[in-house]
C-alpha atoms as a PDB file:
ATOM      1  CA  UNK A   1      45.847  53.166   9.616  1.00  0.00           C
ATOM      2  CA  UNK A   2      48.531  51.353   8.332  1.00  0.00           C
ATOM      3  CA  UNK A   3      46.403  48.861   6.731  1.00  0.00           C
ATOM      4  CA  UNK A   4      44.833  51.524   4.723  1.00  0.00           C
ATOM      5  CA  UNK A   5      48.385  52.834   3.557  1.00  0.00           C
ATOM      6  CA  UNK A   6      49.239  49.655   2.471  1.00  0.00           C
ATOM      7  CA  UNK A   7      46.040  49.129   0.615  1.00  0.00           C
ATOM      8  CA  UNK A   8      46.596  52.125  -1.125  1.00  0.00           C
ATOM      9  CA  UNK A   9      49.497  51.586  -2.263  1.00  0.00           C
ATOM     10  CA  UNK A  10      48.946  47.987  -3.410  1.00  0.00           C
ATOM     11  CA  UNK A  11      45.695  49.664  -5.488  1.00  0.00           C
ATOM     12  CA  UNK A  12      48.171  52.094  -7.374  1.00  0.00           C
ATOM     13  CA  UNK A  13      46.070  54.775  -5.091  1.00  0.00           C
ATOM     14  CA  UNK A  14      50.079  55.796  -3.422  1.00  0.00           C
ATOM     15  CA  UNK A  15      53.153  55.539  -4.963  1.00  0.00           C
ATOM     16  CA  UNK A  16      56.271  53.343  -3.192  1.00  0.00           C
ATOM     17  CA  UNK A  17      57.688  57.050  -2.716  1.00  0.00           C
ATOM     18  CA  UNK A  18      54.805  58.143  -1.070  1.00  0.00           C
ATOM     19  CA  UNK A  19      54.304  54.892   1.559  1.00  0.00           C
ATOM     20  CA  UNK A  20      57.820  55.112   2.492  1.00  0.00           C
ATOM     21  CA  UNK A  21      57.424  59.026   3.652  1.00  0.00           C
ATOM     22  CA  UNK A  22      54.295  58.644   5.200  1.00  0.00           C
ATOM     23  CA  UNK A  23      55.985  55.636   7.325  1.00  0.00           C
ATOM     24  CA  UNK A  24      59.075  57.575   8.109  1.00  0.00           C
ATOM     25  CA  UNK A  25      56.688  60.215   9.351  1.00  0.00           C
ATOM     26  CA  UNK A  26      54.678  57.841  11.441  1.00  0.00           C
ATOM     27  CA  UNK A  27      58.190  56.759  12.737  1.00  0.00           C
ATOM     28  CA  UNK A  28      59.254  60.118  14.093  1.00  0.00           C
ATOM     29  CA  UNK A  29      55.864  61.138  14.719  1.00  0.00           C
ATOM     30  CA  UNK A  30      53.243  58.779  16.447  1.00  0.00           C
ATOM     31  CA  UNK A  31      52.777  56.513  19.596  1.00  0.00           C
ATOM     32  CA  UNK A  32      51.603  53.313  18.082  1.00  0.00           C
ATOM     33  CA  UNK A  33      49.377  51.142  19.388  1.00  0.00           C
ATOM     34  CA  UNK A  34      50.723  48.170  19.540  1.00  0.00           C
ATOM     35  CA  UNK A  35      54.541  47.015  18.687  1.00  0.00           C
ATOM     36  CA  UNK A  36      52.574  45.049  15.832  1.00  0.00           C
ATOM     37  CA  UNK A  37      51.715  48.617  14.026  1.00  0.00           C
ATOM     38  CA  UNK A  38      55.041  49.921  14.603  1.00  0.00           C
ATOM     39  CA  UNK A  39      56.826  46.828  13.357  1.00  0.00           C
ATOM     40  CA  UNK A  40      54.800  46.990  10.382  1.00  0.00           C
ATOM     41  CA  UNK A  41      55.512  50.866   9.705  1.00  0.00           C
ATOM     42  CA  UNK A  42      59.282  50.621  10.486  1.00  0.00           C
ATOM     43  CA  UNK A  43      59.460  47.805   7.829  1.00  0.00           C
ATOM     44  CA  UNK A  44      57.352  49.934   5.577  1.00  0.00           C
ATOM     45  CA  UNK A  45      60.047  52.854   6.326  1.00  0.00           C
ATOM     46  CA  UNK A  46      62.770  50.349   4.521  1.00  0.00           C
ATOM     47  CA  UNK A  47      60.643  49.778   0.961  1.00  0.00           C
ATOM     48  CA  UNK A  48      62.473  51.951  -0.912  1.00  0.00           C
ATOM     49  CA  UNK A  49      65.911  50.650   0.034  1.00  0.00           C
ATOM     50  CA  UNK A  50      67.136  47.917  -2.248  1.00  0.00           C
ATOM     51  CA  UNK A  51      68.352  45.805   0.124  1.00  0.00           C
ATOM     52  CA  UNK A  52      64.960  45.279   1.680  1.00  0.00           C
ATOM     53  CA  UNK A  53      62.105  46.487  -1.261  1.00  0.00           C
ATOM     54  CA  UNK A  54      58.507  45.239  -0.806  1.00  0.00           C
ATOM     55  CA  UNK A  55      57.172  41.841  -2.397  1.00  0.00           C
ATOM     56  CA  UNK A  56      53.652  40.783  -2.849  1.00  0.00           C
ATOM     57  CA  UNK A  57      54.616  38.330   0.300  1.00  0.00           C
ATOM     58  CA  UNK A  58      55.722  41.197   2.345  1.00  0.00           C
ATOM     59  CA  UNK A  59      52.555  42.728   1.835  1.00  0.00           C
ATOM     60  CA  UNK A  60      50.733  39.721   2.225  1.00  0.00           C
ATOM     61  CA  UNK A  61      53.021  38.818   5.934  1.00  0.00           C
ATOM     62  CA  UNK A  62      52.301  42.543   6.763  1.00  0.00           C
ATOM     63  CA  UNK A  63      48.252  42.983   6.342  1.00  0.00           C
ATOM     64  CA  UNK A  64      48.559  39.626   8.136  1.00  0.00           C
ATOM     65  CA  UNK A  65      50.232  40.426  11.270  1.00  0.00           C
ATOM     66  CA  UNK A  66      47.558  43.680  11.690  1.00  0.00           C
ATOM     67  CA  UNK A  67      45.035  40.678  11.348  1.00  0.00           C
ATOM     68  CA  UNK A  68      44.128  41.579   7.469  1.00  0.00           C
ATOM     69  CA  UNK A  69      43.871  39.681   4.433  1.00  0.00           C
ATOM     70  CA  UNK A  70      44.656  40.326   0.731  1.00  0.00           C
ATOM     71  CA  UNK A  71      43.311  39.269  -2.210  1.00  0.00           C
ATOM     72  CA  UNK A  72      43.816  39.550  -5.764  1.00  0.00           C
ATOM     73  CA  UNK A  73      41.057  40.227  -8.555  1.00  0.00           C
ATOM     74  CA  UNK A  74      41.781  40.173 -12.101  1.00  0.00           C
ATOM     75  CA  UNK A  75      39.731  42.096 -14.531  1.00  0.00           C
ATOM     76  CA  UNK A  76      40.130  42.989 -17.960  1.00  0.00           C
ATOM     77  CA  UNK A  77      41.875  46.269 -18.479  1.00  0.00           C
ATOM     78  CA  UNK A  78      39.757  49.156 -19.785  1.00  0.00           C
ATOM     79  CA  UNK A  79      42.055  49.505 -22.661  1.00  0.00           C
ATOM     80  CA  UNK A  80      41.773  46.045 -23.611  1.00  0.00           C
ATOM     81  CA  UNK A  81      39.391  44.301 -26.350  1.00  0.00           C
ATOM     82  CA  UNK A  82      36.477  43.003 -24.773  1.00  0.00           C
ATOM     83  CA  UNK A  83      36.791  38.723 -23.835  1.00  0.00           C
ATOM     84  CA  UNK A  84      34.873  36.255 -22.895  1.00  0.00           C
ATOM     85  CA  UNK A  85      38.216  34.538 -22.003  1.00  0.00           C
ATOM     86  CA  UNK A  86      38.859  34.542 -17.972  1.00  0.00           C
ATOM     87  CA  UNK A  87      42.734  34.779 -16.851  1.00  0.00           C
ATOM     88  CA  UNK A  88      43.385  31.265 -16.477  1.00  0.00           C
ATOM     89  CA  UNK A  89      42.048  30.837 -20.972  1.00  0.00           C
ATOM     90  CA  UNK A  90      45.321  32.449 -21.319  1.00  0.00           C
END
């Protein structure tokens, strides 16, 4: 569950707007199954504070902890000329 929240927001699927309400939500809302989940949510509930915001490495420390991996895949942008160049041609 919150895996899949955080995916979508990393895929542009949920805006930063919309995690942070769905974890504030799941804050005053659910039982959580473990104090991992609710960890994860709670620091989820703090994104859109400026103080705390939401790196790539938060992300990556969050998926972690719920025993979850991400990974990156570049592709070249539909708007973009077609290459034979890969990302690291420049």
């Amino acid at each position: 569950m919150v895996a899949d929240q955080l995916a979508a927001y990393l895929r542009h699927g949920a805006s930063l707007a919309q995690l942070v309400d769905w974890a504030e939500q799941q804050m005053a809302e659910s039982d959580f199954e473990s104090e991992t989940a609710r960890d994860a949510v709670a620091r989820l509930g703090l994104a859109d504070v400026r103080a705390f915001g939401l790196t790539w490495e938060d992300c990556e420390e969050i998926l972690h902890n719920l025993g979850f991996a991400a990974h990156v895949e570049i592709a070249v942008s539909a708007g973009s000329p077609t290459s034979s160049r890969t990302p690291s041609q420049g």
